[in-house]
Each structure stands twice: as structure tokens, then as C-alpha cells.
Protein backbone atom coordinates (compact mmCIF):
# COMPACT_ATOMS: atom_id res chain seq x y z
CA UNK A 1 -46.45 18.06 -8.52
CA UNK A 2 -43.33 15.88 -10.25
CA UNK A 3 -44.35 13.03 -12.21
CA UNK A 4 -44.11 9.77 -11.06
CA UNK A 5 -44.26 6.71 -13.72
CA UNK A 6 -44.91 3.12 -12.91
CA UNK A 7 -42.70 0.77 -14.77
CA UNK A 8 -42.57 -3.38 -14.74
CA UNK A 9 -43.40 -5.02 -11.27
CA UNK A 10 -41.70 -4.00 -8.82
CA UNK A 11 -39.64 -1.25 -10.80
CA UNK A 12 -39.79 1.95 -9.91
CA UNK A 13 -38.88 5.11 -11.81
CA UNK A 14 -38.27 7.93 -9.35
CA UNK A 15 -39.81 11.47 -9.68
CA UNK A 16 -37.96 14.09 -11.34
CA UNK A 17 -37.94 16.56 -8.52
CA UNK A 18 -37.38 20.10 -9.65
CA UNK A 19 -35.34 21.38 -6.85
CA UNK A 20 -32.36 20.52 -5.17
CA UNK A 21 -31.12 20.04 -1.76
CA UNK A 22 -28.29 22.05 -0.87
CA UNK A 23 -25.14 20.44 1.03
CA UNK A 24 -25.07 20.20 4.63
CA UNK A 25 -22.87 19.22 7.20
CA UNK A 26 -22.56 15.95 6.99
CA UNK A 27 -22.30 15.67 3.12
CA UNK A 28 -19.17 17.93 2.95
CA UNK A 29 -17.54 15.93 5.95
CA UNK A 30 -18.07 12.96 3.65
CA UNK A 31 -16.72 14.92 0.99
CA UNK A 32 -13.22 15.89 2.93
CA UNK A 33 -13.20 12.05 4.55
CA UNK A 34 -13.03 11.07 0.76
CA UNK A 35 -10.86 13.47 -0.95
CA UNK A 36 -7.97 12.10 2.13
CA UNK A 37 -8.49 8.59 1.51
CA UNK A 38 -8.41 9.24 -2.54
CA UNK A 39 -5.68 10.96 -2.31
CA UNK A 40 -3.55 8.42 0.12
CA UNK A 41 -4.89 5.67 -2.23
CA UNK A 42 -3.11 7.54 -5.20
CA UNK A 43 0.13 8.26 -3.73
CA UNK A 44 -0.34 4.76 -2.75
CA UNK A 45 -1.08 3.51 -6.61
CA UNK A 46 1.77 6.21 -7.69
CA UNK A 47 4.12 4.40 -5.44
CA UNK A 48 3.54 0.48 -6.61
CA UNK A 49 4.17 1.59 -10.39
CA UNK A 50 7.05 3.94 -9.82
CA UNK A 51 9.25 0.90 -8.11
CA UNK A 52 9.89 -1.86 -10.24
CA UNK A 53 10.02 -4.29 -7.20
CA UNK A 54 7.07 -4.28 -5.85
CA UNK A 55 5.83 -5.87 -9.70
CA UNK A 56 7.79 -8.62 -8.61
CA UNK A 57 5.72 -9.63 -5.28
CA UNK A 58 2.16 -10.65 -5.46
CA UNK A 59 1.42 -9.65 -2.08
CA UNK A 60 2.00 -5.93 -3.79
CA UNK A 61 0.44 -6.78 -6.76
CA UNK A 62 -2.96 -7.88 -4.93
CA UNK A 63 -2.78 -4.80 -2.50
CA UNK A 64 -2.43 -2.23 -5.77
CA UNK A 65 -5.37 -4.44 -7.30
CA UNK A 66 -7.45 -3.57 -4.30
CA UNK A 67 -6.38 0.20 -4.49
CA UNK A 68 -7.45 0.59 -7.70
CA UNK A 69 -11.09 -1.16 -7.63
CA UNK A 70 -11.62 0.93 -3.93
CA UNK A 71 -10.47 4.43 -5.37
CA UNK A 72 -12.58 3.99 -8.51
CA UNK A 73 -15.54 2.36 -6.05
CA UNK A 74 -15.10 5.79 -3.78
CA UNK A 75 -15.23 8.00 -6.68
CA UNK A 76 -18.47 6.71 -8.41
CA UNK A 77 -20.28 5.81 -5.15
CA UNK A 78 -19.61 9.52 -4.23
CA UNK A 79 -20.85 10.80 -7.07
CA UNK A 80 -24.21 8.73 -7.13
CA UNK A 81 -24.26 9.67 -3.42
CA UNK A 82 -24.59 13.60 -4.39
CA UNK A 83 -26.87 12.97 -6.91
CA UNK A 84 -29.38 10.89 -4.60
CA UNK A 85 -29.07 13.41 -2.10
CA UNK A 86 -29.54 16.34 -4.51
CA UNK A 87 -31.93 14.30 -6.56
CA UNK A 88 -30.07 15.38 -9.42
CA UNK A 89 -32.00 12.20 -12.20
CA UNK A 90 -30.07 11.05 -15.17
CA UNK A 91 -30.71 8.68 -18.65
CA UNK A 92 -31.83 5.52 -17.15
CA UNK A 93 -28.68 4.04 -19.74
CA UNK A 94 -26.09 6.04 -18.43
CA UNK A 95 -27.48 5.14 -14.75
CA UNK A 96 -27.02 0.95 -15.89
CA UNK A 97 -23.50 1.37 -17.11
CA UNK A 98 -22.42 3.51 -13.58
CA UNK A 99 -24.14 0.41 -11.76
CA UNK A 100 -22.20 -2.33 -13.40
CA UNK A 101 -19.43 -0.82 -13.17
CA UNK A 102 -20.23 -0.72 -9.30
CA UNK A 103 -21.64 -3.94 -9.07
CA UNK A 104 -18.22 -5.45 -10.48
CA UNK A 105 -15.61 -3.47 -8.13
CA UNK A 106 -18.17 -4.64 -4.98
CA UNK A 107 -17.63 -8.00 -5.44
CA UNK A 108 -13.96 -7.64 -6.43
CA UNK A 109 -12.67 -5.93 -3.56
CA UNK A 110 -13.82 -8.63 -0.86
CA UNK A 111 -12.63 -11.65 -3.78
CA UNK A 112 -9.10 -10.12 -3.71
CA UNK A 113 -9.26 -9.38 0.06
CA UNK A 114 -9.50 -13.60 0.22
CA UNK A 115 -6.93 -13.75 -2.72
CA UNK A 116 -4.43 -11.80 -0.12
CA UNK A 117 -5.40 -14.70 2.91
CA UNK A 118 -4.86 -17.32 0.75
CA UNK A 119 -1.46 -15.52 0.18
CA UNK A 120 -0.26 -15.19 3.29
CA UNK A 121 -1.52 -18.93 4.34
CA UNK A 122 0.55 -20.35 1.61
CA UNK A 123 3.74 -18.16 2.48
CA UNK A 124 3.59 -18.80 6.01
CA UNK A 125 2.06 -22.78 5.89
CA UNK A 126 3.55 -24.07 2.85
CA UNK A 127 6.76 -21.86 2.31
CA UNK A 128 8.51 -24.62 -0.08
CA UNK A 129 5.59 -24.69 -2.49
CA UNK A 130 5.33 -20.44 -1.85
CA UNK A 131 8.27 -19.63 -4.92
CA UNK A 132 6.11 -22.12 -7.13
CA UNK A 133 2.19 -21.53 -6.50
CA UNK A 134 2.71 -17.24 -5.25
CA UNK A 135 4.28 -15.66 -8.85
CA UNK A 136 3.61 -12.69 -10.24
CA UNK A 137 1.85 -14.55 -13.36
CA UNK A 138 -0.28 -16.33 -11.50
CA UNK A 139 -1.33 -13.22 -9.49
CA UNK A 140 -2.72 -11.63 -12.66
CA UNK A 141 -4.30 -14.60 -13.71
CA UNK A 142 -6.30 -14.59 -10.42
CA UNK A 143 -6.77 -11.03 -10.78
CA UNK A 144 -8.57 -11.72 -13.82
CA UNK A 145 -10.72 -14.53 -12.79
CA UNK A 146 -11.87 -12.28 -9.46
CA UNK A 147 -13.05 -9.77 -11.96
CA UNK A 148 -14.48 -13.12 -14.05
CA UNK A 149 -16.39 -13.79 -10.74
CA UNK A 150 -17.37 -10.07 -9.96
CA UNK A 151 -19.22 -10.00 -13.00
CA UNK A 152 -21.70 -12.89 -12.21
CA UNK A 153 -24.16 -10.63 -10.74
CA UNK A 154 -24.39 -8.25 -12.94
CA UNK A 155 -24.71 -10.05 -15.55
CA UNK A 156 -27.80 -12.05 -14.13
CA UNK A 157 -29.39 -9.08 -13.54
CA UNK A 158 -28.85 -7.04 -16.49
CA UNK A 159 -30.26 -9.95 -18.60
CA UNK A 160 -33.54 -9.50 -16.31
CA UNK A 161 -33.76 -6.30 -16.87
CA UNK A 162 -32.92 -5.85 -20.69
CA UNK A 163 -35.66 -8.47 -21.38
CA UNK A 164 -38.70 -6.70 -19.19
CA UNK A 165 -37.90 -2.98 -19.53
CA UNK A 166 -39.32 -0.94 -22.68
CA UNK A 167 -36.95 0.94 -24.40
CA UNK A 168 -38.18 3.94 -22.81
CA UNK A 169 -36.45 3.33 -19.90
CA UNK A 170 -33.04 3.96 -21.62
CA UNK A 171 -34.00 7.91 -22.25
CA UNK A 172 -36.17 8.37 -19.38
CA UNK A 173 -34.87 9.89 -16.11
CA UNK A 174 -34.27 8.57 -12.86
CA UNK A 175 -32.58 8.85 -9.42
CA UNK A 176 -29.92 6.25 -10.11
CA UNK A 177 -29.47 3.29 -7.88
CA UNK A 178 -28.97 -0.30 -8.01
CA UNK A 179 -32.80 -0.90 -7.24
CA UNK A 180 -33.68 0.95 -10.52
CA UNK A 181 -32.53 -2.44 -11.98
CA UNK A 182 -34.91 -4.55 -10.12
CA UNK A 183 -38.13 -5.36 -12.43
CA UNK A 184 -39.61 -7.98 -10.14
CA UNK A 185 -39.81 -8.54 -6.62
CA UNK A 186 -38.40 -12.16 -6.51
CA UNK A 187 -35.18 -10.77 -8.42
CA UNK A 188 -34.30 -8.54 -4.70
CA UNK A 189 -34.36 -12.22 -3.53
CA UNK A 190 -32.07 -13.51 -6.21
CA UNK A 191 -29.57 -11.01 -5.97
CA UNK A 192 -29.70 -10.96 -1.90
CA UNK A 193 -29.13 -14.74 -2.65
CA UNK A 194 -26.32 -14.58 -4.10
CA UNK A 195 -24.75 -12.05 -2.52
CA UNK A 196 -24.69 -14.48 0.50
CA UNK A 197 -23.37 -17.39 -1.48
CA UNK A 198 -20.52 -14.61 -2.13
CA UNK A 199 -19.43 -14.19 1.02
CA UNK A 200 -20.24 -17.64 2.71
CA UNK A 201 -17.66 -19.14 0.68
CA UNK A 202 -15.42 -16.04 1.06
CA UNK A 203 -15.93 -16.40 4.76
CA UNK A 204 -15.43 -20.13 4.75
CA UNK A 205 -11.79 -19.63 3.07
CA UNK A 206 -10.16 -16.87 5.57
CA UNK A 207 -11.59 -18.49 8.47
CA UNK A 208 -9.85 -21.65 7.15
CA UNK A 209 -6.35 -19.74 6.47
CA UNK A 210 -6.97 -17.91 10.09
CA UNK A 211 -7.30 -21.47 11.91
CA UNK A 212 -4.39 -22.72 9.41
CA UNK A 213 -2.06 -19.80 10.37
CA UNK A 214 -2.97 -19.59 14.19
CA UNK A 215 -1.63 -23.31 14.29
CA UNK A 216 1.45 -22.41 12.86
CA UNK A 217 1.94 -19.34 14.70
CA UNK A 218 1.74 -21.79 18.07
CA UNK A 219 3.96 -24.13 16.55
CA UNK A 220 6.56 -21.77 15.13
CA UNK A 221 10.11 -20.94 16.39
CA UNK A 222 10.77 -17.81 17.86
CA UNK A 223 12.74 -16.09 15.02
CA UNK A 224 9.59 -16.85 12.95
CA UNK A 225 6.63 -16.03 15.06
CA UNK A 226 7.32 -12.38 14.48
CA UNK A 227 5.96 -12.86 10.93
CA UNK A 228 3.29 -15.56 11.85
CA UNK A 229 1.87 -13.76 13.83
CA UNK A 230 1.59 -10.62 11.68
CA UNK A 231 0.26 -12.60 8.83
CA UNK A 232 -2.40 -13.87 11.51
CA UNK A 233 -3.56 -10.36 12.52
CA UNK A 234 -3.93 -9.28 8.65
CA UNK A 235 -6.04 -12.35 8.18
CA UNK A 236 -7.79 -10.59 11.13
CA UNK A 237 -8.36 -7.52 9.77
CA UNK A 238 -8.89 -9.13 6.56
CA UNK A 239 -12.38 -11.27 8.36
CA UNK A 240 -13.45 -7.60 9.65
CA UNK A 241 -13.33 -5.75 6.58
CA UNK A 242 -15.19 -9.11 5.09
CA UNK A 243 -17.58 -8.43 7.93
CA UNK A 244 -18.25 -4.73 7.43
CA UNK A 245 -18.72 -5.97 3.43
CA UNK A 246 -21.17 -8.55 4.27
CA UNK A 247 -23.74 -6.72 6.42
CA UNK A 248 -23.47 -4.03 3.07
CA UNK A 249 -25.15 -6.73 1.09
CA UNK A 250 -27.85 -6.91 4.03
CA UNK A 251 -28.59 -2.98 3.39
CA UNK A 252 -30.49 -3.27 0.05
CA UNK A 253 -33.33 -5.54 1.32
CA UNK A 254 -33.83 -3.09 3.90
CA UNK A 255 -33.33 0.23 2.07
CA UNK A 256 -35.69 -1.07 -1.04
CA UNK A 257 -38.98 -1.72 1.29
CA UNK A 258 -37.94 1.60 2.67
CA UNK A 259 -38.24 3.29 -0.61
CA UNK A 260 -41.72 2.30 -1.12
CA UNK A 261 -42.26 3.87 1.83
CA UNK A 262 -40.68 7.22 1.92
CA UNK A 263 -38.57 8.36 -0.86
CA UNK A 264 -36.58 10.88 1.85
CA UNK A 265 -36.18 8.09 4.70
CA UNK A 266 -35.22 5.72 2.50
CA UNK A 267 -32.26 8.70 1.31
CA UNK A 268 -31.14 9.32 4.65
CA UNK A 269 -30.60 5.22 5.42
CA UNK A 270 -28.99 4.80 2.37
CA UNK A 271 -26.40 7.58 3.44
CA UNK A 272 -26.32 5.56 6.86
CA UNK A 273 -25.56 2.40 5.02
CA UNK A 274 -22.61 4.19 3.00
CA UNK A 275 -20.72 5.52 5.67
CA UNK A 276 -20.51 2.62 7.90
CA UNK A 277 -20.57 -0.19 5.58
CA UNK A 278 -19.60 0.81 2.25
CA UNK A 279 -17.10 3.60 3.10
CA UNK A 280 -15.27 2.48 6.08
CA UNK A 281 -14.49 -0.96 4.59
CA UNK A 282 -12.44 0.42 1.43
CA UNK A 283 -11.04 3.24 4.14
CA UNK A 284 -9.25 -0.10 5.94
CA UNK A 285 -7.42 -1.31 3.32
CA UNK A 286 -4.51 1.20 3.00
CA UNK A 287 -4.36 0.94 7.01
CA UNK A 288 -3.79 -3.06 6.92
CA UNK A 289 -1.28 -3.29 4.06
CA UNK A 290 -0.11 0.03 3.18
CA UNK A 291 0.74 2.20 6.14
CA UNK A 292 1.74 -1.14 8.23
CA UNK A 293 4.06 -1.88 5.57
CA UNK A 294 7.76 -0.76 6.86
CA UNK A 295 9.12 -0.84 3.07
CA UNK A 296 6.46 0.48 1.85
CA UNK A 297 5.97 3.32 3.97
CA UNK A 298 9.52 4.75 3.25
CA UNK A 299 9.21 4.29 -0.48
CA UNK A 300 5.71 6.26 -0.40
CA UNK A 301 7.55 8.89 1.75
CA UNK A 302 10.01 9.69 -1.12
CA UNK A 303 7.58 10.49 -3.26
CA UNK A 304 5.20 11.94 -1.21
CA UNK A 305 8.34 14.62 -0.22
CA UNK A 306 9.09 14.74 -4.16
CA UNK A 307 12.41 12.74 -3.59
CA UNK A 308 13.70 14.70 -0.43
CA UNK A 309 13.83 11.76 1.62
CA UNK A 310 16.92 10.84 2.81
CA UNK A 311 16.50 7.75 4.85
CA UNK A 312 18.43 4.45 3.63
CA UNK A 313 16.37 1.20 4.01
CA UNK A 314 16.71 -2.20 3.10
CA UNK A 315 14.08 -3.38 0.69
CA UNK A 316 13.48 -6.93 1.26
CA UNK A 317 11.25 -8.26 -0.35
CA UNK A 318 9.90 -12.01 -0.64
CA UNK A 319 12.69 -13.76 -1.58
CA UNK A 320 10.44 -17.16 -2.23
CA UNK A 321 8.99 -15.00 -5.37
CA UNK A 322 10.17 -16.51 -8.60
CA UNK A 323 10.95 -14.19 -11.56
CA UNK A 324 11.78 -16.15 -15.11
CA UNK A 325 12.40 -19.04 -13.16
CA UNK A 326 14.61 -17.86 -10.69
CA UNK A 327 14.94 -16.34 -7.23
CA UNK A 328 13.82 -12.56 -6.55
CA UNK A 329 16.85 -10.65 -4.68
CA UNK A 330 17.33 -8.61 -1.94
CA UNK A 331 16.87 -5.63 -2.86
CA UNK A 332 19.07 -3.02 -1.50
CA UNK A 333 18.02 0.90 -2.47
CA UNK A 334 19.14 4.29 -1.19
CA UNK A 335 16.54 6.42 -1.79
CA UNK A 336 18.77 9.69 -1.92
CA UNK A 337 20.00 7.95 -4.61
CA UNK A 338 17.26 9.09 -7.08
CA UNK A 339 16.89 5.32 -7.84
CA UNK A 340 13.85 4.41 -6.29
């Protein structure tokens, strides 16, 4: 029979089965559902650094932010995934460092998916203050408070847990996941807490940029409400994905009495849980601004076709962007050029 040790209340250290479940099915459909999305989220990340433009709009700079945190969320969330399922245990350490990590990029993808609303509200209901408040400064500065805000959580309950856990814990082995790091039953509560603050106020803001852009879609001309009403349906898209993200952060409380329960129910929910609201979520985001994305689409398709990509496009970007002060061009690029 595997061991099973008892830490703190309400902390658990998992047995250290010594077999392994092979892959079925379902795991190696995951697997190939990944490996596409990873890869389109590369080409995608390939694509933003390889044209200079695109540095220039935050609207780009926001969507390769979100690219980044969801391809390295994928990755690690995949790899803990295989190791539940296998109940392959590692150094309780090495397990806290892979779960902050995660913790961070959870919250930041949903804080940058409100970052993008608030975007679009200001370029499409306050385009003279757009060239002043939407620069590419300010985008990283925002990009650096989301990850500011991301790391709340973790924080809080790291500290909990580096003050009750012996140093034992470190060294001994476990089947990582985030409720390894809860050492008392009220601190579920506190981080279910604030997980809802999260996205009540996230919630609050694109509903309020939704409302504010459907009003200005009614009341725009017709040469504009092409573009309202685009900006309206990402907002959309934007509240679904926020959705999806929110009923994640419902999962835990569910999945942790579960585990006190039955160790291979509680394995099968969890894989549940990813799929629907952990994986399709991140799987949205190249669908709402990449691949819908007319300029964007025919830049990736040069490089995806190594540069044989003859088509000529017009790349016109935001011209209410301000570089150094002044106005960002229409840009103009051939892509048979080689100048892309």
C-alpha cells in the first residue's frame, strides 16, 4: 500500500503511487488539440515581433501580451495535467514555483482581456483623447501593472503556506496542484474570495464599455458603424471568454471536497474542468483578434509560407497611435517585397 502523510489542516500530501496510468483516448486528443493551438499561437507571437508595426499599436501589443501568458499557461497546465493523470509526484518546491507561475498567467490573461475593452471603448467613444491616452508606452506600463495585479493571489497564499508548512514539505513528494498549497480550510474560502472580487470588477468594466459602445454603434454614421460594430462584437466575445474564465475559478471549491473523497473522481473532474473552462478560453483568443484580423492574417500568411506570399495589402494601422509625439502612418507594404 503507498504511503499517505497528513500534513497541516486541511493540507494534504498525495500518495506516491507506484504505477502509472497509461494514455488513453482522450489524453492524446488533448494532446493534438494543444500542439495546434501552440503552434498557431507561435506563428502568431513570430509574426507581432517580425513586423515593426504592429510595436507601434497597442491593440497588437495587448493581443501578443495575451499570446504569450496563454501559450506558456497551455504548456505548464499540460504538463501538470499528464502528471496528475499519470500520478507522476514531484519536490513539493518545484511543485510551488510551477503553481505561481500559473497562478500569475490566470489572472493575467482575463486583466488584459479588460485592458483590450477598455481599448476599443476609448478608440471608438473618445477617438480625440485615443492618440493621447492608447500609446504604446502606456500599453507596457499597463502590461506591467496587470502582472502587478496577477500576483496578489499568489502572494497571499504563499505567505500562508511558507509560515504553516515544515520544511519537509519542500523535499517531500506530491501530485502537484494548486490545492497542495492550501494549509487550512478557511484559506479555499479566501482564495475563492478573491477570485470573485477578480472578476466582479473585471465584469463590471466590459459590461460598462459594451453598453458604452452599443450606444455609439446606434448613434454612429454609416461609414463608421462598420467598425462600431466590430469593436462591439469583440467586447462580446471578450464577456464570453470572461465567462468561461469565471466559472474556472468556481471549479476548485468543487474539485477540492472531491479530493477528499476520491482521489480518481476528483482526477477525472479536474480533466472535465480543463477542457471546458481552462482550455477553451485561451483556445478563443487567437479566433477573436488574430484570425479576424484582415492585416494580420496576410502578414502571418507570409511567414507561415516562408515568404512565398505574394498578395499586396494595405497595412493600416491606427493612425490615432502616437509615436515620439507624432502621428503613426499608413503603412503601405508589399509583402513580395521581402520587407515585411
Amino acid at each position: 500500500m503507498p504511503n499517505t502523510s497528513q500534513g497541516s489542516e486541511g493540507s494534504l500530501v498525495l500518495p506516491t503511487v507506484q504505477y502509472q496510468r497509461p494514455l488513453n483516448d482522450k489524453v492524446v486528443i488533448v494532446q493534438v488539440f494543444i500542439g495546434i493551438f501552440l503552434c498557431i499561437n507561435s506563428l502568431m507571437i513570430v509574426t507581432f515581433f517580425k513586423k515593426g508595426a504592429f510595436f507601434t499599436n497597442t491593440r497588437y501589443i495587448f493581443f501578443a501580451h495575451s499570446l504569450i501568458c496563454d501559450s506558456m499557461f497551455l504548456a505548464l497546465t499540460d504538463v501538470l495535467l499528464l502528471m496528475s493523470y499519470s500520478r507522476v509526484p514531484m519536490p513539493g518546491g518545484l511543485c510551488i514555483f510551477l503553481i505561481v507561475i500559473l497562478e500569475t498567467l490566470t489572472i493575467a490573461t482575463p486583466l488584459t482581456l479588460t485592458a483590450m475593452s477598455l481599448e476599443r471603448y476609448i478608440a471608438i467613444c473618445m477617438p480625440l483623447h485615443h492618440s493621447e491616452l492608447s500609446t504604446p508606452v502606456r500599453a507596457m506600463r499597463c502590461i506591467l501593472l496587470i502582472q502587478a495585479l496577477s500576483s496578489v493571489k499568489w502572494i497571499i497564499v504563499i505567505s500562508i503556506l511558507f509560515s504553516a508548512v515544515p520544511l519537509s514539505f519542500y523535499t517531500s513528494l506530491l501530485v502537484c496542484s494548486f490545492e497542495q498549497m492550501i494549509v487550512f480550510s478557511w484559506q479555499g474560502y479566501l482564495n475563492s474570495a478573491l477570485c470573485q472580487f477578480y472578476f466582479l470588477v473585471m465584469s463590471v468594466v466590459i459590461a460598462f464599455t459594451y453598453v458604452k459602445i452599443m450606444v455609439a454603434a446606434r448613434g454612429a454614421s454609416s461609414n463608421s458603424r462598420k467598425s462600431t460594430n466590430k469593436g462591439l462584437r469583440t467586447v462580446i466575445l471578450h464577456g464570453f471568454q470572461l465567462l468561461l474564465s469565471l466559472i474556472q475559478f468556481w471549479c476548485p471549491v468543487i474539485e477540492s471536497a472531491i479530493m477528499k473523497i476520491n482521489l480518481n473522481v476528483f482526477i477525472e473532474v479536474r480533466y472535465i474542468d480543463y477542457i471546458l473552462f481552462i482550455l477553451t478560453p485561451r483556445c478563443l483568443i487567437p479566433l477573436v483578434y488574430g484570425l479576424r484580423d484582415k492585416d494580420f492574417v496576410v502578414v502571418m500568411k507570409y511567414y507561415a509560407l516562408f515568404g512565398y506570399s505574394k498578395k499586396v495589402f494595405i497595412f493600416n494601422m491606427d493612425r490615432s497611435n502616437v509615436v515620439k509625439g507624432k502621428k503613426t502612418p499608413m503603412h503601405t507594404c508589399k509583402v513580395n517585397a521581402g520587407h515585411v
